[in-house]
C-alpha atoms as a PDB file:
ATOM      1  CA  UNK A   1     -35.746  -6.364  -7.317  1.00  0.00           C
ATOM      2  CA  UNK A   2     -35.036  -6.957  -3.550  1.00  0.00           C
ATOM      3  CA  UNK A   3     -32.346  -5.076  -1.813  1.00  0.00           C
ATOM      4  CA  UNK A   4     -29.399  -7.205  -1.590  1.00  0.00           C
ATOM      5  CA  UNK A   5     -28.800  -6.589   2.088  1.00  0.00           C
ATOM      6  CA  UNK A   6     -32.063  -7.551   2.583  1.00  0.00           C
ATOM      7  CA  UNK A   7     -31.835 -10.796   0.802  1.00  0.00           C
ATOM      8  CA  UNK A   8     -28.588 -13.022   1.200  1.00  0.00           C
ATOM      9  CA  UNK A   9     -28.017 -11.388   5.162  1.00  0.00           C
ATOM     10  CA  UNK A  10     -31.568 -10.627   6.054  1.00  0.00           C
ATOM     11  CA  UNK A  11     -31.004 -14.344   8.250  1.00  0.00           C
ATOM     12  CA  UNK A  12     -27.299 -13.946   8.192  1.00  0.00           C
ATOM     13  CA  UNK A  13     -25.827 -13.817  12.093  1.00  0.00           C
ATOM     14  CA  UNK A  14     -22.872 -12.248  13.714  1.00  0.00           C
ATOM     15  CA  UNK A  15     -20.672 -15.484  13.754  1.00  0.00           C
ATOM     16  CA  UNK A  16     -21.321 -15.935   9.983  1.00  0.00           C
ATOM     17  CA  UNK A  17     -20.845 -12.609   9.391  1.00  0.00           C
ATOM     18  CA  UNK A  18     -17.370 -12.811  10.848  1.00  0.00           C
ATOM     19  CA  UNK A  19     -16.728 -16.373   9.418  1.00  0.00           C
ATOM     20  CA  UNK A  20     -17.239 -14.418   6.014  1.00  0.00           C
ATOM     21  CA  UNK A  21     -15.052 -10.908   6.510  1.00  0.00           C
ATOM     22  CA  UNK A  22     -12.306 -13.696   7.492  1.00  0.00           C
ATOM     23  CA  UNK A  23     -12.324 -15.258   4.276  1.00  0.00           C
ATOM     24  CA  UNK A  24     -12.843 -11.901   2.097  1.00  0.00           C
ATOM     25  CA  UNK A  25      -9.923 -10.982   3.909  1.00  0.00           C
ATOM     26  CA  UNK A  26      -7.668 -13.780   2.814  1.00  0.00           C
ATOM     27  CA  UNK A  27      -9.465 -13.211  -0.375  1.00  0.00           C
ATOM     28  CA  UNK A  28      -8.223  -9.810  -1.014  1.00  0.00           C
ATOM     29  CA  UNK A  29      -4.898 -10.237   0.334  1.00  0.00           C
ATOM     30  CA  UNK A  30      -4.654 -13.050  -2.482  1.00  0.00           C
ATOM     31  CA  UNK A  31      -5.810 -10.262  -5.222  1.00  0.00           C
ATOM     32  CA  UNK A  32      -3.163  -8.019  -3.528  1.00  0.00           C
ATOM     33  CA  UNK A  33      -0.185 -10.697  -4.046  1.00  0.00           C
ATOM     34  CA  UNK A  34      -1.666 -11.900  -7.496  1.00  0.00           C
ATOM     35  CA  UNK A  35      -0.740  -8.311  -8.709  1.00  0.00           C
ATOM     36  CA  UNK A  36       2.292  -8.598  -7.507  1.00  0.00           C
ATOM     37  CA  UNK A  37       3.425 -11.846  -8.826  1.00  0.00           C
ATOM     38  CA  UNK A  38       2.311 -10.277 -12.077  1.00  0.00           C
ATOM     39  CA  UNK A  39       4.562  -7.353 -11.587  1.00  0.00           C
ATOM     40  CA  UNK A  40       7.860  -9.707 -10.849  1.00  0.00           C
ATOM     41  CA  UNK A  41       7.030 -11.144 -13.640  1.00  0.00           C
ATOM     42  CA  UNK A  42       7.927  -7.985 -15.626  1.00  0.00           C
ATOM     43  CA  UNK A  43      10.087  -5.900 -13.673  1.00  0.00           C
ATOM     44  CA  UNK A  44      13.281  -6.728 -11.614  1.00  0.00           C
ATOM     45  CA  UNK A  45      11.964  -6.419  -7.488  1.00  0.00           C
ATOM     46  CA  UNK A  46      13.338  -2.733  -6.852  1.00  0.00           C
ATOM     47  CA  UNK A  47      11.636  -1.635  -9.914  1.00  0.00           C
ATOM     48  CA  UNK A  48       8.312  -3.575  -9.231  1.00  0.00           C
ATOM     49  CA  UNK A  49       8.235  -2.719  -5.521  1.00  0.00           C
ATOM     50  CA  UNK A  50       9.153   1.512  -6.435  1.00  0.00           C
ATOM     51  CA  UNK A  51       6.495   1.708  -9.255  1.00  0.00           C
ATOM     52  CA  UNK A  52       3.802   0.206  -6.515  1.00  0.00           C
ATOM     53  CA  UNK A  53       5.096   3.174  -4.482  1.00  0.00           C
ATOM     54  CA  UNK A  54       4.461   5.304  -6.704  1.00  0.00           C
ATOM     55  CA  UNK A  55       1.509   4.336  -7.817  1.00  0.00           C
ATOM     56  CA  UNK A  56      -0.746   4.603  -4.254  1.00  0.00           C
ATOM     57  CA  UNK A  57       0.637   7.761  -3.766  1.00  0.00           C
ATOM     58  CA  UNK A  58      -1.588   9.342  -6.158  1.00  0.00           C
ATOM     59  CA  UNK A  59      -4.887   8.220  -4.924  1.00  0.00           C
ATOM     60  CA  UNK A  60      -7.857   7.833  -7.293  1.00  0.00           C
ATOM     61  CA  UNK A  61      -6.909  11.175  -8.855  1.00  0.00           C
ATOM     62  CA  UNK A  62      -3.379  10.756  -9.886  1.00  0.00           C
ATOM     63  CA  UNK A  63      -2.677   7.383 -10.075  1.00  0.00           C
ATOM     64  CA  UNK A  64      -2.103   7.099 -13.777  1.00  0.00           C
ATOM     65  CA  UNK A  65       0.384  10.058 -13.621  1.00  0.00           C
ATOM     66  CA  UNK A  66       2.595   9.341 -10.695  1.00  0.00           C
ATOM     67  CA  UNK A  67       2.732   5.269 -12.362  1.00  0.00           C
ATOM     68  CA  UNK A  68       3.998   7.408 -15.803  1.00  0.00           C
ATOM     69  CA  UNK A  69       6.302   9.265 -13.862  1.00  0.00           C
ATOM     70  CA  UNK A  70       7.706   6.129 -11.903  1.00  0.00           C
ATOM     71  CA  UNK A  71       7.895   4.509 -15.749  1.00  0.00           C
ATOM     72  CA  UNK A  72      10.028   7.886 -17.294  1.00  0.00           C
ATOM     73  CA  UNK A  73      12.245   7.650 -14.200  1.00  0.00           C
ATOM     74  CA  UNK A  74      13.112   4.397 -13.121  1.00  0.00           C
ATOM     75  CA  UNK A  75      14.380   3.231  -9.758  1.00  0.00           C
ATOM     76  CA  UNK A  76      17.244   2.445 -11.257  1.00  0.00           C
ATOM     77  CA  UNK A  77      18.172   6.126 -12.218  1.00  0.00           C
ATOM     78  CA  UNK A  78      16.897   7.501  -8.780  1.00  0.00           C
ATOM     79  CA  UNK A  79      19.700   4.950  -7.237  1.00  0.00           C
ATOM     80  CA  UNK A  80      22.557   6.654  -9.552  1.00  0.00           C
ATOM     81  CA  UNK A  81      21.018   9.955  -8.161  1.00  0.00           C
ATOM     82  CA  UNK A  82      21.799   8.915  -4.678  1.00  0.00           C
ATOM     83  CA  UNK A  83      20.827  12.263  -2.270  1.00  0.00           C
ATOM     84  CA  UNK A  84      17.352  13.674  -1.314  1.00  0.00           C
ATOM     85  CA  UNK A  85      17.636  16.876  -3.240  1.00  0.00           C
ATOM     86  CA  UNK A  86      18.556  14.982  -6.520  1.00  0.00           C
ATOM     87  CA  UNK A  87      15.642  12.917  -6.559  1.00  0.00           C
ATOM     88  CA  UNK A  88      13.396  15.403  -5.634  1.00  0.00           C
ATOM     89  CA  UNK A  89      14.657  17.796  -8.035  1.00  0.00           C
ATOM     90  CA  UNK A  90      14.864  14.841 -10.751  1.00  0.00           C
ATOM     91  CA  UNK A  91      10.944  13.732 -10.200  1.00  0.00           C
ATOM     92  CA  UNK A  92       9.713  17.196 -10.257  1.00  0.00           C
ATOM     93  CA  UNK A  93      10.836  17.489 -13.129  1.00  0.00           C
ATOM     94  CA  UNK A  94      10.294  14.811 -15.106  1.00  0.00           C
ATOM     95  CA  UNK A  95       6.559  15.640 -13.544  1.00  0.00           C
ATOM     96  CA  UNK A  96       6.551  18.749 -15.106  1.00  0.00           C
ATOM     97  CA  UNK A  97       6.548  21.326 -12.071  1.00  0.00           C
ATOM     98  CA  UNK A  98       9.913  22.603 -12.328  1.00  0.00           C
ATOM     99  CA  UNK A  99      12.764  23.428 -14.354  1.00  0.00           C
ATOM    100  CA  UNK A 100      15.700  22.063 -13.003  1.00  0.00           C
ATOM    101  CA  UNK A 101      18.215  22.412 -16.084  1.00  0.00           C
ATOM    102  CA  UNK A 102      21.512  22.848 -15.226  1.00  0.00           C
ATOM    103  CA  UNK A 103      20.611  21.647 -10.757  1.00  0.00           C
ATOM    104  CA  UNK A 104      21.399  17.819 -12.100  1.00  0.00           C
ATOM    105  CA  UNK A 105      24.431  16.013 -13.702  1.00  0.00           C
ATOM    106  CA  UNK A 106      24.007  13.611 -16.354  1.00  0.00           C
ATOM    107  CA  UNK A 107      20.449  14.038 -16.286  1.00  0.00           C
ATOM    108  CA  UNK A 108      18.027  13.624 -18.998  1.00  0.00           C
ATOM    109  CA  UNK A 109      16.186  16.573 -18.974  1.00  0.00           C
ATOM    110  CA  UNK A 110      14.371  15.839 -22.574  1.00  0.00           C
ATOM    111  CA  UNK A 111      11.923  14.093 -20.131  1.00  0.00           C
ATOM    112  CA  UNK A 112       8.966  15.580 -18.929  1.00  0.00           C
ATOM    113  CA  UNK A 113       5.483  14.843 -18.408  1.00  0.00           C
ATOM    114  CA  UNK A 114       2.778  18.119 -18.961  1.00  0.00           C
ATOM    115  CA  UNK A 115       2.143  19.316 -15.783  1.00  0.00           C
ATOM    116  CA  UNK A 116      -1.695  19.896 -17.133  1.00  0.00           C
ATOM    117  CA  UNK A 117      -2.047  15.610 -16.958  1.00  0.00           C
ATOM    118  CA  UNK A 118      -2.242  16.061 -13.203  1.00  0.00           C
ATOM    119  CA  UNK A 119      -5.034  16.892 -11.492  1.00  0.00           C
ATOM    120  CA  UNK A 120      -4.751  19.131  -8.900  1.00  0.00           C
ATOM    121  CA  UNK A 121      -8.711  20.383  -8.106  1.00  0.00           C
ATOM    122  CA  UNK A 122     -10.390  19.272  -5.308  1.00  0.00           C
ATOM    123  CA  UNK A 123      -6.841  17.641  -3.860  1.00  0.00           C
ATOM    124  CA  UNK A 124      -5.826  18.251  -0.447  1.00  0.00           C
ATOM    125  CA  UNK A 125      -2.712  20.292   0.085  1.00  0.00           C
ATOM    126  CA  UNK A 126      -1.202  17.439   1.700  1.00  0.00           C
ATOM    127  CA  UNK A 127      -1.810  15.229  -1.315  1.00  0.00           C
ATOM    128  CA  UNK A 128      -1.013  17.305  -4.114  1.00  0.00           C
ATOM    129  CA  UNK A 129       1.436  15.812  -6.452  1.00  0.00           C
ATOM    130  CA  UNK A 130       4.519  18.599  -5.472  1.00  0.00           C
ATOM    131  CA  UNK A 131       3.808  17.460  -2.024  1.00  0.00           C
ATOM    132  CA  UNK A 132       3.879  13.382  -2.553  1.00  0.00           C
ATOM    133  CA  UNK A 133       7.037  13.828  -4.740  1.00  0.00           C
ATOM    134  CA  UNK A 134       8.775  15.644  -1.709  1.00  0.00           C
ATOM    135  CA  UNK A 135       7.801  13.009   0.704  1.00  0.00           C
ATOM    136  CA  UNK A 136       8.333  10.554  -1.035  1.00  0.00           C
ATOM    137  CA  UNK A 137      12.303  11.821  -1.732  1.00  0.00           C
ATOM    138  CA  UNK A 138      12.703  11.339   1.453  1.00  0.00           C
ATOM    139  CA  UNK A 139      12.316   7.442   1.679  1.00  0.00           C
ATOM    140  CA  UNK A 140      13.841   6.822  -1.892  1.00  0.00           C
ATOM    141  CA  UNK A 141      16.961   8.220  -0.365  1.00  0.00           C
ATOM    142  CA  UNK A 142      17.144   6.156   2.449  1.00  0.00           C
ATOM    143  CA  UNK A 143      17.039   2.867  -0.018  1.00  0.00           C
ATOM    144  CA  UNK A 144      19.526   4.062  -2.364  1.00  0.00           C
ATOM    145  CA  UNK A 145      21.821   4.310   0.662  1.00  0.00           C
ATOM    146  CA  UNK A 146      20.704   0.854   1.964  1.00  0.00           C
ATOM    147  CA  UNK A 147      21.455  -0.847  -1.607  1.00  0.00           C
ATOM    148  CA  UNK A 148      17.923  -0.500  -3.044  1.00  0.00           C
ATOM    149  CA  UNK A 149      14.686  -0.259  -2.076  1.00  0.00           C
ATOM    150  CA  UNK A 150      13.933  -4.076  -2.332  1.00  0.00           C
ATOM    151  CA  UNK A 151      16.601  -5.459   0.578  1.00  0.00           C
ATOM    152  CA  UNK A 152      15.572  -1.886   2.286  1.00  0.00           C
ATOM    153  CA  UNK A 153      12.451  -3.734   3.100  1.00  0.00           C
ATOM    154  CA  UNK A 154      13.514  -6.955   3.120  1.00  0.00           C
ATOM    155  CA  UNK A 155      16.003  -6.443   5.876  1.00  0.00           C
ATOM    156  CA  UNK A 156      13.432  -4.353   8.185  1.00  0.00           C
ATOM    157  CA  UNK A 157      10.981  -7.539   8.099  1.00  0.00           C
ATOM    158  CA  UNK A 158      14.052  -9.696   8.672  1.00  0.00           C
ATOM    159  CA  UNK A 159      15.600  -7.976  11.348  1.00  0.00           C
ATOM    160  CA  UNK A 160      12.089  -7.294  12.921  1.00  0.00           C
ATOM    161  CA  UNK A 161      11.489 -11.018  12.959  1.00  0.00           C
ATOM    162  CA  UNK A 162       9.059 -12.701  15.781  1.00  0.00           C
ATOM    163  CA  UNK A 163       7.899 -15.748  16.539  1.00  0.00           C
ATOM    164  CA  UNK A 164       6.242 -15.569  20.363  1.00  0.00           C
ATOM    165  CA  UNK A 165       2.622 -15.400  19.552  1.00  0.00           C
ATOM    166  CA  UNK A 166       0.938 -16.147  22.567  1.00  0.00           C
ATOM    167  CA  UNK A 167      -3.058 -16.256  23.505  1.00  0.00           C
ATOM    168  CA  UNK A 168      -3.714 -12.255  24.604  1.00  0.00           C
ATOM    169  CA  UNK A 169      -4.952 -10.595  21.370  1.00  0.00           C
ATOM    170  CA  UNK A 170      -4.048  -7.689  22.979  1.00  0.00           C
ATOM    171  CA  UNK A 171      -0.449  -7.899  23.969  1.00  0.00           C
ATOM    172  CA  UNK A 172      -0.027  -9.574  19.999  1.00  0.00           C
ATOM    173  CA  UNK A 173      -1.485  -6.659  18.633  1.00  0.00           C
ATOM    174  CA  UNK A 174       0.723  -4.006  20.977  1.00  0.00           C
ATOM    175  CA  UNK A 175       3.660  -6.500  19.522  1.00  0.00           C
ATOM    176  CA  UNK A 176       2.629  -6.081  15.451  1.00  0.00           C
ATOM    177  CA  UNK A 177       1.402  -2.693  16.040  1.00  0.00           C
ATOM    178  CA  UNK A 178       5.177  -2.039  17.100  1.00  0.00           C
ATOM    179  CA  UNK A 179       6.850  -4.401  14.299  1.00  0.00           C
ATOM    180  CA  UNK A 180       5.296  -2.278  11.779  1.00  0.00           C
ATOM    181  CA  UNK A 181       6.059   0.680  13.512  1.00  0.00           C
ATOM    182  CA  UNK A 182      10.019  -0.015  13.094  1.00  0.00           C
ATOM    183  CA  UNK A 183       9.683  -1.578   9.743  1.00  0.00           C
ATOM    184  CA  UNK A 184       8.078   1.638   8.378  1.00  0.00           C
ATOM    185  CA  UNK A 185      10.572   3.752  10.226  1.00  0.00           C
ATOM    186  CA  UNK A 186      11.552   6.560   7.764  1.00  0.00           C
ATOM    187  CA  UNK A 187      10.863  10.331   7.567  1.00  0.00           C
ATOM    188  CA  UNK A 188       8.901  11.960   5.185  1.00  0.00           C
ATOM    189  CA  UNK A 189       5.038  10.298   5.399  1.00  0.00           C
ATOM    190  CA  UNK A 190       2.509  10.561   8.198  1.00  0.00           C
ATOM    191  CA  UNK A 191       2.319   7.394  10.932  1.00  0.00           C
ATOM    192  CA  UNK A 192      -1.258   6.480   9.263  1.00  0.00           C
ATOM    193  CA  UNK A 193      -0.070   6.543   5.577  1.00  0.00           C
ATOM    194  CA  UNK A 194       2.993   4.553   5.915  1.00  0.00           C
ATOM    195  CA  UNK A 195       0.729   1.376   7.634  1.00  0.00           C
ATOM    196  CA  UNK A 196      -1.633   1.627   4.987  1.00  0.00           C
ATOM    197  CA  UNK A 197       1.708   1.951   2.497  1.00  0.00           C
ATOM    198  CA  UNK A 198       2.804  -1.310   4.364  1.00  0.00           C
ATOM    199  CA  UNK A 199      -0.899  -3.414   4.142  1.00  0.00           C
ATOM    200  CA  UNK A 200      -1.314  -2.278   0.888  1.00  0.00           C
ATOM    201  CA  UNK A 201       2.142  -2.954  -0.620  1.00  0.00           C
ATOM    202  CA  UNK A 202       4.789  -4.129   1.298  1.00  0.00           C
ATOM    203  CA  UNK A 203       2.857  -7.134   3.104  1.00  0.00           C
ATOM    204  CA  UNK A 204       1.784  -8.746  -0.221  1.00  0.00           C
ATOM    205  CA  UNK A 205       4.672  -8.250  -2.425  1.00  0.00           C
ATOM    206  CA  UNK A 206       7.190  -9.752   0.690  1.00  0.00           C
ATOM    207  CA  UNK A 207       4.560 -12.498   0.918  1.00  0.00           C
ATOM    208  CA  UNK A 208       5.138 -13.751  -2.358  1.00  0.00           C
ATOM    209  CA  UNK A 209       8.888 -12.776  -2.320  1.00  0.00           C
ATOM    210  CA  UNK A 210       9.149 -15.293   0.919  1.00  0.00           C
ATOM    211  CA  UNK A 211       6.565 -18.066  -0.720  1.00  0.00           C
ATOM    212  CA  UNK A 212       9.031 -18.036  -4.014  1.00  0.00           C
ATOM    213  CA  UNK A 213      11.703 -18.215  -1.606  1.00  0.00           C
ATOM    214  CA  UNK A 214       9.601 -21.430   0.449  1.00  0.00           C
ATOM    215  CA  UNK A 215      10.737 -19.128   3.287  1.00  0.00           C
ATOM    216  CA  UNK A 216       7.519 -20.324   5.971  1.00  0.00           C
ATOM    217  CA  UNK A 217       8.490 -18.715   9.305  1.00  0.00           C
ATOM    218  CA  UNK A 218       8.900 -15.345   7.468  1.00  0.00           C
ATOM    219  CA  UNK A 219       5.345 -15.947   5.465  1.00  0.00           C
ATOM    220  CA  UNK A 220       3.683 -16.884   8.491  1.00  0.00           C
ATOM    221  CA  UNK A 221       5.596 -13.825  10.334  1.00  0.00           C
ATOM    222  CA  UNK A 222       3.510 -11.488   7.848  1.00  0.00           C
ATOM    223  CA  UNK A 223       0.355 -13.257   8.127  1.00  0.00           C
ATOM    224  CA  UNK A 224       0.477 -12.647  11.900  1.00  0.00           C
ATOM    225  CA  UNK A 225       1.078  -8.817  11.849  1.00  0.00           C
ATOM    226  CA  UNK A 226      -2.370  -8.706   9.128  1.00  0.00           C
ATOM    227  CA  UNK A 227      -3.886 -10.689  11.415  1.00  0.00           C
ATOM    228  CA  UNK A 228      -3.019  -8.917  15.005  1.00  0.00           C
ATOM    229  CA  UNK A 229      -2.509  -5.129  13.992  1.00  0.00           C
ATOM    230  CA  UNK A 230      -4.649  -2.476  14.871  1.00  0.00           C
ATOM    231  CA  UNK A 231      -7.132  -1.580  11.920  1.00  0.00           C
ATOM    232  CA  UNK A 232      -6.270   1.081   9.773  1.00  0.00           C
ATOM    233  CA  UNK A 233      -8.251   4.654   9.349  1.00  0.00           C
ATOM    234  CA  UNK A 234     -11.561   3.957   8.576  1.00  0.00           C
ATOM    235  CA  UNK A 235     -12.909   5.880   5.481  1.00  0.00           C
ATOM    236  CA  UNK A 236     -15.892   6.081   4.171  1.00  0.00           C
ATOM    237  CA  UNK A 237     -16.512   2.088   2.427  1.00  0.00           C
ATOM    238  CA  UNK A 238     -15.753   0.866   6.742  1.00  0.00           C
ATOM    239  CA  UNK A 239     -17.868   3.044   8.049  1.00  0.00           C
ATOM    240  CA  UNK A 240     -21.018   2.202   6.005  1.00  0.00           C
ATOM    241  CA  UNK A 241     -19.982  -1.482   6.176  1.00  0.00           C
ATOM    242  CA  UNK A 242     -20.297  -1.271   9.694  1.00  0.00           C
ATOM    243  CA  UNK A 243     -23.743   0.536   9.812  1.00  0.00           C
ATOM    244  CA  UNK A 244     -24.845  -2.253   7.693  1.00  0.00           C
ATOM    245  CA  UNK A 245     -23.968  -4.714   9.540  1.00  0.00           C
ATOM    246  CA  UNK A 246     -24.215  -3.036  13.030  1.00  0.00           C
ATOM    247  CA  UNK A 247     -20.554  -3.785  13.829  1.00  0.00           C
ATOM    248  CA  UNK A 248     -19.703  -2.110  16.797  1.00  0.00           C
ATOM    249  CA  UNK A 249     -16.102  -1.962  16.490  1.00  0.00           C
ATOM    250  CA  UNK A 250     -13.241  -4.040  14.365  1.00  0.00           C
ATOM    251  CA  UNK A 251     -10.139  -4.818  15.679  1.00  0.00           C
ATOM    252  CA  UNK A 252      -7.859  -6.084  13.192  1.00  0.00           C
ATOM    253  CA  UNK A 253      -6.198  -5.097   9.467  1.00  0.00           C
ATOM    254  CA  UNK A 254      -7.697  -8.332   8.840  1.00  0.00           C
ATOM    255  CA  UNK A 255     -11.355  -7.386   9.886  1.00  0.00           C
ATOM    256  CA  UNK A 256     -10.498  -4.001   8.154  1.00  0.00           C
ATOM    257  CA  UNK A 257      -9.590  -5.595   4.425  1.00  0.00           C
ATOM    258  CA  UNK A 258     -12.838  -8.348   5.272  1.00  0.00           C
ATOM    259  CA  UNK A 259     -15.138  -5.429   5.247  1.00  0.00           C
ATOM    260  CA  UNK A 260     -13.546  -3.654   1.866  1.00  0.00           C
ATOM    261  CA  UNK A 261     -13.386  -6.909   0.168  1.00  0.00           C
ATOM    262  CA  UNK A 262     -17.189  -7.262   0.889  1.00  0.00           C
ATOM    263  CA  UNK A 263     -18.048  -4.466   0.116  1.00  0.00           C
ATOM    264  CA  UNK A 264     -16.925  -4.423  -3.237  1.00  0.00           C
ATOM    265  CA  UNK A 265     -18.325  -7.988  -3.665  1.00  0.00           C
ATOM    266  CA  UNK A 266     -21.483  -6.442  -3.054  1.00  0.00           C
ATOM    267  CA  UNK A 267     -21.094  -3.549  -4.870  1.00  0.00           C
ATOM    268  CA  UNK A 268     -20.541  -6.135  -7.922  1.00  0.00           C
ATOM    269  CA  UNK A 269     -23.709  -7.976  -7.063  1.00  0.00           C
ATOM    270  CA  UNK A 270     -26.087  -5.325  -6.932  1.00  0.00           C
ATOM    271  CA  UNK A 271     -24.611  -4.201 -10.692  1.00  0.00           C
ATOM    272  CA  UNK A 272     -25.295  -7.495 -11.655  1.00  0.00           C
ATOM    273  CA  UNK A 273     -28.587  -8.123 -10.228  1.00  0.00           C
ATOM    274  CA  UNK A 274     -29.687  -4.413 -12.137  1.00  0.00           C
ATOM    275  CA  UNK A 275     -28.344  -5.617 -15.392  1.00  0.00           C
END
């Protein structure tokens, strides 16, 4: 069998190349907002939007467990607990890590996940469940004071509305790397997580929120900040991406999700092609 990079983009050059990250990146920001029309289709938009939340804050490790724990406490009991140290005391516990009988009124403390489903070896301090659930009190509270965490979101995009995309890539991308700045505004997560929180989560699901809605200047708002903002950290799938293809440099979330999105293509190929 002949190496796949060696056979489809052995003759392949750099404007095809980019003319094919540009559609894998519209591709996978279609898989992205699939899901989440499937998830509106089950769950009212605070709960949808809080158990995505949830979900990508447990990585590859804990994913499972932190969607369970979204599940046993539902955004819609986090709202009635209203302050910071409720909800962090309430999802600790319900996660198994503390005991907080008797710290929380009308609370159903029955409710508790074994704190041996999570798995806590070979997890960075800073991503350790205990640690997530903390930081991730923090912006929980802010929504339940803003009247959920669905028009929390909603209102930053709308008030952070523009529409005076010029020519100079540049001065665009200053202008969306800004936008998403305010729109993510909220303590309790690092600068680099909350973008990829946004990308990941909040683009799509507002995407098809403002489709549904036939809401065009607000869809094509979104579409501008994926295609002007800065790309995010580069892990490990970019990096090799870019070796393969000798890509200097990338300069967009666009270019970013392109080069994921092809990668896993490939990945799928090569399985298929050793079958």
């Amino acid at each position: 069998m002949k190496p796949y990079w060696g056979t489809e983009f052995e003759e392949t050059n750099l404007k095809d190349i980019e003319n094919k990250i540009r559609q894998l990146a519209f591709k996978r920001l279609d898989i992205k907002k699939q899901r989440m029309r499937n998830l509106l289709k089950i769950a009212a938009p605070d709960e949808a939007l809080y158990r995505e939340i949830m979900l990508s804050l447990g990585y590859k490790e804990n994913k499972v467990q932190f969607l369970e724990l979204a599940m046993i406490t539902p955004y819609s009991e986090i709202r009635k607990l209203k302050d910071k140290i409720a909800i962090e005391l309430a999802l600790l516990h319900r996660a198994g890590f503390i005991d907080a009988n008797g710290k929380l009124e009308n609370f159903d403390f029955s409710l508790k996940m074994d704190k041996n489903v999570w798995n806590l070896r070979g997890v960075r301090p800073a991503n350790q469940p205990q640690n997530r659930i903390k930081q991730i009190s923090h912006l929980l509270s802010e929504t339940v004071a803003k009247d959920g965490i669905f028009n929390f979101f909603k209102s930053r995009i709308e008030e952070n509305y523009f529409d005076g995309w010029g020519n100079d890539f540049k001065l665009n991308q200053n202008i969306a790397n800004s936008t998403v700045k305010k729109i993510m505004n909220f303590s309790g997560i690092g600068e680099q997580r909350k973008a990829d929180m946004f990308f990941n989560i909040i683009l799509p699901f507002f995407l098809v929120i403002y489709e549904n809605e036939q809401n065009e200047k607000l869809k094509e708002f979104l579409e501008n900040l994926y295609e002007y903002h800065k790309p995010l950290s580069p892990n490990s799938v970019i990096k090799s991406m870019m070796r393969r293809f000798n890509i200097k440099n990338i300069s967009s979330v666009r270019e970013y999700m392109g080069l994921i999105q092809l990668y896993y293509e490939t990945k799928e190929k090569i399985s298929h092609e050793q079958i």
